[in-house]
PDB file of N, CA and C in Angstrom:
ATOM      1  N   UNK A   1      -1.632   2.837  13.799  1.00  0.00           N
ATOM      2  CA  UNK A   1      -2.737   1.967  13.426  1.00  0.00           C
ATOM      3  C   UNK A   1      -2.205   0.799  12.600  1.00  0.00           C
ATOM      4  N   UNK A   2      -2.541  -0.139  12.797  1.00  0.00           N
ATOM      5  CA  UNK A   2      -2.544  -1.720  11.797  1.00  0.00           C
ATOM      6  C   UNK A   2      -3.207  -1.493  10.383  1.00  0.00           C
ATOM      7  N   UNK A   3      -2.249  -1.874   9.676  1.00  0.00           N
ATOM      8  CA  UNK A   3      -2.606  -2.231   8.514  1.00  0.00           C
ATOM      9  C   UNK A   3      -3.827  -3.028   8.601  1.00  0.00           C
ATOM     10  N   UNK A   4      -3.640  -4.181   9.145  1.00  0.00           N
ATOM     11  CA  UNK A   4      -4.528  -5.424   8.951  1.00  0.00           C
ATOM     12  C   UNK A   4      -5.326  -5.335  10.736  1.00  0.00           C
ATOM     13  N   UNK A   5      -6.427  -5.702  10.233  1.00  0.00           N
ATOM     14  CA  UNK A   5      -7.473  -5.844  11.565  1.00  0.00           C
ATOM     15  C   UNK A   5      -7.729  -7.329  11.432  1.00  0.00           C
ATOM     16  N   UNK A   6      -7.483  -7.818  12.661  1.00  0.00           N
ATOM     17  CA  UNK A   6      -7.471  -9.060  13.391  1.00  0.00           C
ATOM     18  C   UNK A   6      -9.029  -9.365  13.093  1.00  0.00           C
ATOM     19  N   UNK A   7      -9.252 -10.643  12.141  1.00  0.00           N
ATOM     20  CA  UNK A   7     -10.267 -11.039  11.811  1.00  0.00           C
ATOM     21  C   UNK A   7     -11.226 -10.335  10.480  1.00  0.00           C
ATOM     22  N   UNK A   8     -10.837  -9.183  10.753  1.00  0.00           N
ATOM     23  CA  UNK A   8     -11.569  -8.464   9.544  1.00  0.00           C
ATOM     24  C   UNK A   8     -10.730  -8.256   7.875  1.00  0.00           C
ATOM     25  N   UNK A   9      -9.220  -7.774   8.130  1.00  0.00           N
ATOM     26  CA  UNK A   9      -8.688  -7.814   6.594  1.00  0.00           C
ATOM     27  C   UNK A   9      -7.348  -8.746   6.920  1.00  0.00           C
ATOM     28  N   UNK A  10      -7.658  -9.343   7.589  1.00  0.00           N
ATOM     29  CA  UNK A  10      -6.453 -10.592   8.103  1.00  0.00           C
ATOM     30  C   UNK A  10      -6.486 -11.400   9.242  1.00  0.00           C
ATOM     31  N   UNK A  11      -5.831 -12.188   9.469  1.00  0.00           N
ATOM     32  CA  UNK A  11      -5.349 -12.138  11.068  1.00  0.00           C
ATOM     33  C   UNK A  11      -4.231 -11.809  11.435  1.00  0.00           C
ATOM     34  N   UNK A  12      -4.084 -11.855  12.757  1.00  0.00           N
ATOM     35  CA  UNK A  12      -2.632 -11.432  13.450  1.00  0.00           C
ATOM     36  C   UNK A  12      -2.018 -12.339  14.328  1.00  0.00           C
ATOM     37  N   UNK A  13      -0.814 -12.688  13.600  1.00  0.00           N
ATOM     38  CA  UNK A  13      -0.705 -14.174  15.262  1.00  0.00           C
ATOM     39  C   UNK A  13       0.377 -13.129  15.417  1.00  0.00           C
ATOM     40  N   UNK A  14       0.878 -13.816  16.763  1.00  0.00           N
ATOM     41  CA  UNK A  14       2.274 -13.109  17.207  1.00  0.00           C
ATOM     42  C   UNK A  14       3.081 -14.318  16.882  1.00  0.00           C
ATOM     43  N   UNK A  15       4.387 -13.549  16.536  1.00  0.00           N
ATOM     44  CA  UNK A  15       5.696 -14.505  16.129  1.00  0.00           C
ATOM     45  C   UNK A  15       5.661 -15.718  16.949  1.00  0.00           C
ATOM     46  N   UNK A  16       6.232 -16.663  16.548  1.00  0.00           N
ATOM     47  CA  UNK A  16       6.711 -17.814  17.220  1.00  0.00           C
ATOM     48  C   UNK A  16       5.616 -18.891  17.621  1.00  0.00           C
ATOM     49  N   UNK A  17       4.059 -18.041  17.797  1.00  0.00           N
ATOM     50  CA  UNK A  17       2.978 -19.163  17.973  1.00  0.00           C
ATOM     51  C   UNK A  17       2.427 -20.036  16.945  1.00  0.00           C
ATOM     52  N   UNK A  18       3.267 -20.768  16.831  1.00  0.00           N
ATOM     53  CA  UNK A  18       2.605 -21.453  15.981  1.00  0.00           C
ATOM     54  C   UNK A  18       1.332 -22.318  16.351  1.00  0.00           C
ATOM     55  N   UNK A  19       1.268 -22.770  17.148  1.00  0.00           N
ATOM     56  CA  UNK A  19      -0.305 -23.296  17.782  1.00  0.00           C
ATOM     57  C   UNK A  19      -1.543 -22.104  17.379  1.00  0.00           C
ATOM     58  N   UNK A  20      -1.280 -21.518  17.494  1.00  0.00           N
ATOM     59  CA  UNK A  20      -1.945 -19.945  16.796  1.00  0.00           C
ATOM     60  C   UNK A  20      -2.602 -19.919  15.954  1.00  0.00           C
ATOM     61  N   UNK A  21      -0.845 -20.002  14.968  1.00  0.00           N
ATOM     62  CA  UNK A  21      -1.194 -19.924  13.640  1.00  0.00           C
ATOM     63  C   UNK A  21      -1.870 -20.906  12.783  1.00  0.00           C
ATOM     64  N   UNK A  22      -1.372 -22.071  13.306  1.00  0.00           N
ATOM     65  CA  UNK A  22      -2.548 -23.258  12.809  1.00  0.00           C
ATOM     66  C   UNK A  22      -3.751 -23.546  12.829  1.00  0.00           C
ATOM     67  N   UNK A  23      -4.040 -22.667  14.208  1.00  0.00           N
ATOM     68  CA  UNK A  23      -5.644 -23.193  14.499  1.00  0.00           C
ATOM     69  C   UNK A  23      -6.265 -22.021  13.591  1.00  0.00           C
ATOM     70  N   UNK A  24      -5.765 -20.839  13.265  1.00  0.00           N
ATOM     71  CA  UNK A  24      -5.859 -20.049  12.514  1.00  0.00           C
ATOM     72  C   UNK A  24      -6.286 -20.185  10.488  1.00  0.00           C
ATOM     73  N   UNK A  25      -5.544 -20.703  10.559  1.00  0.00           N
ATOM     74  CA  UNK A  25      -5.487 -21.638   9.168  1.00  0.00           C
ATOM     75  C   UNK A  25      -6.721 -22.395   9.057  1.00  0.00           C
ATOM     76  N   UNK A  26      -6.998 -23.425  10.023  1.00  0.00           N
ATOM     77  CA  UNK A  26      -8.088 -24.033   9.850  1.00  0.00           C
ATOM     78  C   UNK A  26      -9.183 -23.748  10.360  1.00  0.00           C
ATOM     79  N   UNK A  27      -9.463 -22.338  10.965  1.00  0.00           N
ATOM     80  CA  UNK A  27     -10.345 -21.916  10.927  1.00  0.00           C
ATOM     81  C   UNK A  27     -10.849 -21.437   9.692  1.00  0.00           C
ATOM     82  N   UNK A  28      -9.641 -20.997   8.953  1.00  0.00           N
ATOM     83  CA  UNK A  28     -10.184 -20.227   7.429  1.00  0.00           C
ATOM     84  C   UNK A  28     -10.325 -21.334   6.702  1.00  0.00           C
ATOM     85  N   UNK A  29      -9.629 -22.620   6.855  1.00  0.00           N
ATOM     86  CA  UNK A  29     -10.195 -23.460   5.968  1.00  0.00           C
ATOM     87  C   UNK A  29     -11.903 -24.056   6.124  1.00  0.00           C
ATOM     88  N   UNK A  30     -11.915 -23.882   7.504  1.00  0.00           N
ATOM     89  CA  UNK A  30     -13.303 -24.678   7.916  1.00  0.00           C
ATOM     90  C   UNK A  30     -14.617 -23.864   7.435  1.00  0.00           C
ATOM     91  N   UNK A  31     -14.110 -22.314   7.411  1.00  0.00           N
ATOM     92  CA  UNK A  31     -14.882 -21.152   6.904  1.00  0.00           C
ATOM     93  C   UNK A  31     -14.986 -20.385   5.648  1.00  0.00           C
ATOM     94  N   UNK A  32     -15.340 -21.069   4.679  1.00  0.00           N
ATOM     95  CA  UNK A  32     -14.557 -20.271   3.092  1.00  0.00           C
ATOM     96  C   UNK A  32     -15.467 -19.200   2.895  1.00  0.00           C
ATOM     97  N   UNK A  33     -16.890 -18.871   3.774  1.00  0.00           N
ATOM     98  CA  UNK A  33     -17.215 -17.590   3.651  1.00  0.00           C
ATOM     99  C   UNK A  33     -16.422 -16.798   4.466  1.00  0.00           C
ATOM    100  N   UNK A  34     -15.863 -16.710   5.586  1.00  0.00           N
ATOM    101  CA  UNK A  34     -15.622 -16.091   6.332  1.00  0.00           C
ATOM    102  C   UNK A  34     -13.715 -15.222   5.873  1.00  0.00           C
ATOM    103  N   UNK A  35     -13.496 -16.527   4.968  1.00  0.00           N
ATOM    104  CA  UNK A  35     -12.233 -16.253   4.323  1.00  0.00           C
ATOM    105  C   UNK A  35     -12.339 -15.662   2.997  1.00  0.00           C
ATOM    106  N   UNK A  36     -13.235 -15.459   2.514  1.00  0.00           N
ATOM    107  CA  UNK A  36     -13.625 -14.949   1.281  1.00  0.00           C
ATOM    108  C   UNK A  36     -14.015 -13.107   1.795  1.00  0.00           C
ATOM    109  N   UNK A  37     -14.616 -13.183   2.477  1.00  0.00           N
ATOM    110  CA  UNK A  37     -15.007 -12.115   3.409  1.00  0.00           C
ATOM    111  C   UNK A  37     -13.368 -10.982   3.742  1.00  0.00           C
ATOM    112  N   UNK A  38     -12.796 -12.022   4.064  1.00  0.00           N
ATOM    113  CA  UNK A  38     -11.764 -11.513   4.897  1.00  0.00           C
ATOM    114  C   UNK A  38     -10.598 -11.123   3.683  1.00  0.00           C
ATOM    115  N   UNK A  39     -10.571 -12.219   2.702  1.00  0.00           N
ATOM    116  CA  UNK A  39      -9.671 -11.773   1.489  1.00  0.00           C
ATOM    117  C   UNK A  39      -9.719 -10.210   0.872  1.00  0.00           C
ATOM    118  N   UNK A  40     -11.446 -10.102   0.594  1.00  0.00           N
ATOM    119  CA  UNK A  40     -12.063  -9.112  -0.050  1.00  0.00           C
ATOM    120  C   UNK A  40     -11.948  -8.053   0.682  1.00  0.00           C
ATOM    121  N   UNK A  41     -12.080  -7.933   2.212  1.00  0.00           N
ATOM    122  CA  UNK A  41     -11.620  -6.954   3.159  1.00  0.00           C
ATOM    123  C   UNK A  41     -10.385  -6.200   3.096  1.00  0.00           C
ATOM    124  N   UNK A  42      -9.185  -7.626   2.839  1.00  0.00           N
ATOM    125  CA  UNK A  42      -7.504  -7.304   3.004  1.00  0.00           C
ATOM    126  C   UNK A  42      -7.354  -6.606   1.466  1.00  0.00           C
ATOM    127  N   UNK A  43      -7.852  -6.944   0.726  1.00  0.00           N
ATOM    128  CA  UNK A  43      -7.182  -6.631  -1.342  1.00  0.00           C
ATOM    129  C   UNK A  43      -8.213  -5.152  -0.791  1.00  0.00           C
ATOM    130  N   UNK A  44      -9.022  -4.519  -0.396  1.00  0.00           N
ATOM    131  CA  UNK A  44      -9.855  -3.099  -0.482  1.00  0.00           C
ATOM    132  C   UNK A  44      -8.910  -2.760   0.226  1.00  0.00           C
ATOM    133  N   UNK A  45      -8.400  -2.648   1.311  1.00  0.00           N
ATOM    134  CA  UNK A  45      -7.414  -1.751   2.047  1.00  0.00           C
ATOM    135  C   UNK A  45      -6.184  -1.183   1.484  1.00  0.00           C
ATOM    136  N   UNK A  46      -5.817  -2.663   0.733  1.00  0.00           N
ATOM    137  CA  UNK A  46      -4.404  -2.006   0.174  1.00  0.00           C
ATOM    138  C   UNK A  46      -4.873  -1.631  -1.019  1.00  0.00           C
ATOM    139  N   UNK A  47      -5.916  -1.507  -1.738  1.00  0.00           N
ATOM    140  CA  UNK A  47      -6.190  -0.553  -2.960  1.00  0.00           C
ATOM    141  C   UNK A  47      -6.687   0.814  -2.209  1.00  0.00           C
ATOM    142  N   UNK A  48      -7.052   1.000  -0.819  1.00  0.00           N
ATOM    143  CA  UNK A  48      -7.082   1.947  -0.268  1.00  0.00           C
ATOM    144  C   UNK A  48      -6.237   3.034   0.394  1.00  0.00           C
ATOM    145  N   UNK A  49      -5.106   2.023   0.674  1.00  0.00           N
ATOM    146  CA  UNK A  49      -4.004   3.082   1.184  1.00  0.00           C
ATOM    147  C   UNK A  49      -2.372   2.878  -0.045  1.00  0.00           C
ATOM    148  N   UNK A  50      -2.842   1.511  -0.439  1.00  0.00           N
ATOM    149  CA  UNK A  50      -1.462   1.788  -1.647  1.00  0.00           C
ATOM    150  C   UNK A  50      -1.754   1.612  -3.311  1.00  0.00           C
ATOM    151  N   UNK A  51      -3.106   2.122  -3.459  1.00  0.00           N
ATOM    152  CA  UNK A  51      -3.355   2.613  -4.587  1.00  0.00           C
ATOM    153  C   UNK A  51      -2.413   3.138  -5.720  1.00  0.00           C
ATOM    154  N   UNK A  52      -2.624   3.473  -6.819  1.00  0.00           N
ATOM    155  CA  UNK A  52      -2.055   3.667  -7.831  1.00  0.00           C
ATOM    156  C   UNK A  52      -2.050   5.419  -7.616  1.00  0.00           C
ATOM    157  N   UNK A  53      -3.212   6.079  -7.422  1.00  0.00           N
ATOM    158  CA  UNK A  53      -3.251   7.492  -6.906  1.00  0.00           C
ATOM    159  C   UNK A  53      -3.008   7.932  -5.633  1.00  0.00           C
ATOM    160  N   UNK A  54      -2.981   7.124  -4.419  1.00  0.00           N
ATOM    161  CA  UNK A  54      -2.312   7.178  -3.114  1.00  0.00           C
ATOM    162  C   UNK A  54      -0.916   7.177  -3.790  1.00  0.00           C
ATOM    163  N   UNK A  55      -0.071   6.295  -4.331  1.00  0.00           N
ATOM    164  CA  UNK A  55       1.154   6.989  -4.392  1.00  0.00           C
ATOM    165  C   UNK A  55       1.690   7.627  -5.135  1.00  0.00           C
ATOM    166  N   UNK A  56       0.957   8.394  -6.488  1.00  0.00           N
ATOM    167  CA  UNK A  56       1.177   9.180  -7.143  1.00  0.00           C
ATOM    168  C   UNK A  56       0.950  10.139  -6.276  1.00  0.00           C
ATOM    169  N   UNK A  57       0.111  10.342  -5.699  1.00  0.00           N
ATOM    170  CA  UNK A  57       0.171  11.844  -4.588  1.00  0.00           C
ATOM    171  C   UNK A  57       1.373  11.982  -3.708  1.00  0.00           C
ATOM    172  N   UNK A  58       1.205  11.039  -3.200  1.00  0.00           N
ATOM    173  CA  UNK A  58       2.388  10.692  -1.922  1.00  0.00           C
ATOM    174  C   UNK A  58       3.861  11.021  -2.273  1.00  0.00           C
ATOM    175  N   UNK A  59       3.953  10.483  -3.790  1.00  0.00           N
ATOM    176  CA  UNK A  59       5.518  11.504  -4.334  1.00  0.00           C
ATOM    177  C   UNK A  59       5.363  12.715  -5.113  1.00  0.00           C
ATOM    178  N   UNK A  60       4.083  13.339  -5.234  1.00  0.00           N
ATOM    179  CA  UNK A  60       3.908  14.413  -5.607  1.00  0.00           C
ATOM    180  C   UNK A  60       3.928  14.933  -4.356  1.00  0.00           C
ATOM    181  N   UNK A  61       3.708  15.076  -3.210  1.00  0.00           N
ATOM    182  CA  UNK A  61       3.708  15.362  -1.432  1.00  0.00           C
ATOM    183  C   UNK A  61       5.510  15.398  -1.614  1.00  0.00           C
ATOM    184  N   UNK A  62       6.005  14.290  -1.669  1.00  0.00           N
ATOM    185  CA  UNK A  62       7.072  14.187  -1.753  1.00  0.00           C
ATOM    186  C   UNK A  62       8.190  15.095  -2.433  1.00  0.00           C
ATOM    187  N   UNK A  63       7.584  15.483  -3.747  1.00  0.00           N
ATOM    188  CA  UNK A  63       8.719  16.033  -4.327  1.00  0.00           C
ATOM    189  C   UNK A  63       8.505  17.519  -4.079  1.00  0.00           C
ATOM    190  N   UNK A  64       7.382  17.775  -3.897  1.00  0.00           N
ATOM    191  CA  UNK A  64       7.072  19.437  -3.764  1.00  0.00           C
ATOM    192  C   UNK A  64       7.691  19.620  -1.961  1.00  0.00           C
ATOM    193  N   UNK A  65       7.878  18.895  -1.239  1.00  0.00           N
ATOM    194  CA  UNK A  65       8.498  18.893   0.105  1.00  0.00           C
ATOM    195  C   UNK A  65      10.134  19.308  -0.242  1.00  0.00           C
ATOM    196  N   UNK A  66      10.440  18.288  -1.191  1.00  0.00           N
ATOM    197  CA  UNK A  66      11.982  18.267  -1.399  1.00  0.00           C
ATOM    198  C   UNK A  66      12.355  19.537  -2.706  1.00  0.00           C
ATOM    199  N   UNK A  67      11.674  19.773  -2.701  1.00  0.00           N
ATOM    200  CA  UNK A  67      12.141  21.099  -3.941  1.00  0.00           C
ATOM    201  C   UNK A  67      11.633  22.401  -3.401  1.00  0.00           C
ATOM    202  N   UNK A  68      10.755  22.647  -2.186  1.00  0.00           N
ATOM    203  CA  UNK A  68      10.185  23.670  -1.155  1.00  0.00           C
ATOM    204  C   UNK A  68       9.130  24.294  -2.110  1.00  0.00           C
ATOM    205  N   UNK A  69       8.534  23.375  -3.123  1.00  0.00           N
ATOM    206  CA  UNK A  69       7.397  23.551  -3.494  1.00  0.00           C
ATOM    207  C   UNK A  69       6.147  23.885  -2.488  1.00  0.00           C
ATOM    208  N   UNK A  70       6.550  23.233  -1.186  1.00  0.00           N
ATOM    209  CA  UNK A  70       5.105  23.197  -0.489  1.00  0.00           C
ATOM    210  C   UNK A  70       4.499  21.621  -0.927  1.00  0.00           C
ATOM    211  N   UNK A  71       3.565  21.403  -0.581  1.00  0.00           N
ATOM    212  CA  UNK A  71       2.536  19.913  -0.829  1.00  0.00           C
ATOM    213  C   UNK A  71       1.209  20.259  -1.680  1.00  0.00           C
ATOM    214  N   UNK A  72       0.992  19.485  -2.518  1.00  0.00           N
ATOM    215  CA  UNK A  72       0.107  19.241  -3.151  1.00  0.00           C
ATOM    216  C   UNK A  72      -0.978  18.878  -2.501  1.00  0.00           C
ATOM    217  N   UNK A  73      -1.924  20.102  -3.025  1.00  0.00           N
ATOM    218  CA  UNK A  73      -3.435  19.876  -2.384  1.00  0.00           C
ATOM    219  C   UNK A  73      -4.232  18.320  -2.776  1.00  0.00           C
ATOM    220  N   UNK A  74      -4.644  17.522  -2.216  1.00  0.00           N
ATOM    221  CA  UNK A  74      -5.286  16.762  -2.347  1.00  0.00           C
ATOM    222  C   UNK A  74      -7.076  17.229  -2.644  1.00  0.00           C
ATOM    223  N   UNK A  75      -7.345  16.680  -3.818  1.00  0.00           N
ATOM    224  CA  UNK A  75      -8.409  16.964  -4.234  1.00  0.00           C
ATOM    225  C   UNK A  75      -9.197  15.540  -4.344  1.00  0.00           C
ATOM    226  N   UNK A  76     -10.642  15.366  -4.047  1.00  0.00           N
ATOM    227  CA  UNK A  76     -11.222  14.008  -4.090  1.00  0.00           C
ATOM    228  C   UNK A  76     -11.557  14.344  -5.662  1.00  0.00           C
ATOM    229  N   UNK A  77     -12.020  13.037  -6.342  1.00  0.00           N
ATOM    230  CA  UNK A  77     -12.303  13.095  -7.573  1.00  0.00           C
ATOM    231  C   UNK A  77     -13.812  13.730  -7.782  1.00  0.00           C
ATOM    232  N   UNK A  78     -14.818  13.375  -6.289  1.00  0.00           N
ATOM    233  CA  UNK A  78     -15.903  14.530  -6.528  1.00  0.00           C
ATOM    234  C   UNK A  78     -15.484  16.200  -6.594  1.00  0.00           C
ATOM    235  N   UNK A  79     -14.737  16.729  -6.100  1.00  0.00           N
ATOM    236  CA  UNK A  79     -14.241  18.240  -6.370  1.00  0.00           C
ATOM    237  C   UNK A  79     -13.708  18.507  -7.695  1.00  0.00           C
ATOM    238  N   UNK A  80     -12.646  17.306  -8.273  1.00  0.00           N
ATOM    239  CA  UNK A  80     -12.243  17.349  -9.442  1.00  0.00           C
ATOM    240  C   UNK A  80     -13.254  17.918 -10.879  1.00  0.00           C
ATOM    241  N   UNK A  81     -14.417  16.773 -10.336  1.00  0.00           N
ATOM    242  CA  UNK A  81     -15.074  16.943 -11.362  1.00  0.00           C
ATOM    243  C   UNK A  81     -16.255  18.544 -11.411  1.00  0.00           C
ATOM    244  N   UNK A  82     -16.019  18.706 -10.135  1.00  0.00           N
ATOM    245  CA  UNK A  82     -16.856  19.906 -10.060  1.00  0.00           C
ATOM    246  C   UNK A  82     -15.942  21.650 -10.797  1.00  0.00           C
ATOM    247  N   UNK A  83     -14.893  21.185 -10.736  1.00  0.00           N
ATOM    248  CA  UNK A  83     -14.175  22.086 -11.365  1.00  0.00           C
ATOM    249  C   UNK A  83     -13.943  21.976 -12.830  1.00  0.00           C
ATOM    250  N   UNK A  84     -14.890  21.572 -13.598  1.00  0.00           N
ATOM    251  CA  UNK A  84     -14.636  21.509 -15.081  1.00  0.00           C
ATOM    252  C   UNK A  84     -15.834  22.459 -15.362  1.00  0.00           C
TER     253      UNK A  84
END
């Protein structure tokens, strides 16, 4: 899967087009809702997959793999709190 979705948390040109990429550009310039839209789309994803607790887990996954700990259960913060 893509990080970035074509139009929604970015665009996607392919290498070398630059005719592409320009008309691209000024589409977002011609559109500052549509680029505002699209900014706010791209900054939620990567607080979604490269979060501060996405990769604290991810080397807690990590180190319990490499020490034959096994992996760390992932808990959502609604379960968390249900366990107090």
């Amino acid at each position: 899967a893509e990080l970035i979705e074509d139009e929604i948390s970015g665009w996607l040109v392919p290498p070398g087009d630059a005719m592409l990429l320009a008309r691209r550009i000024l589409d977002a310039l011609e559109s500052p809702e549509h680029l505002s839209e699209v900014a706010f789309q791209g900054r939620q994803t990567v607080l979604e997959k490269f979060g501060f607790r996405e990769q604290a887990l991810a080397y807690l996954e990590l180190i319990g793999r490499l020490t034959g700990k096994g992996t760390i259960a992932r808990s959502s913060p609604e379960e968390s709190s249900c366990e107090r």
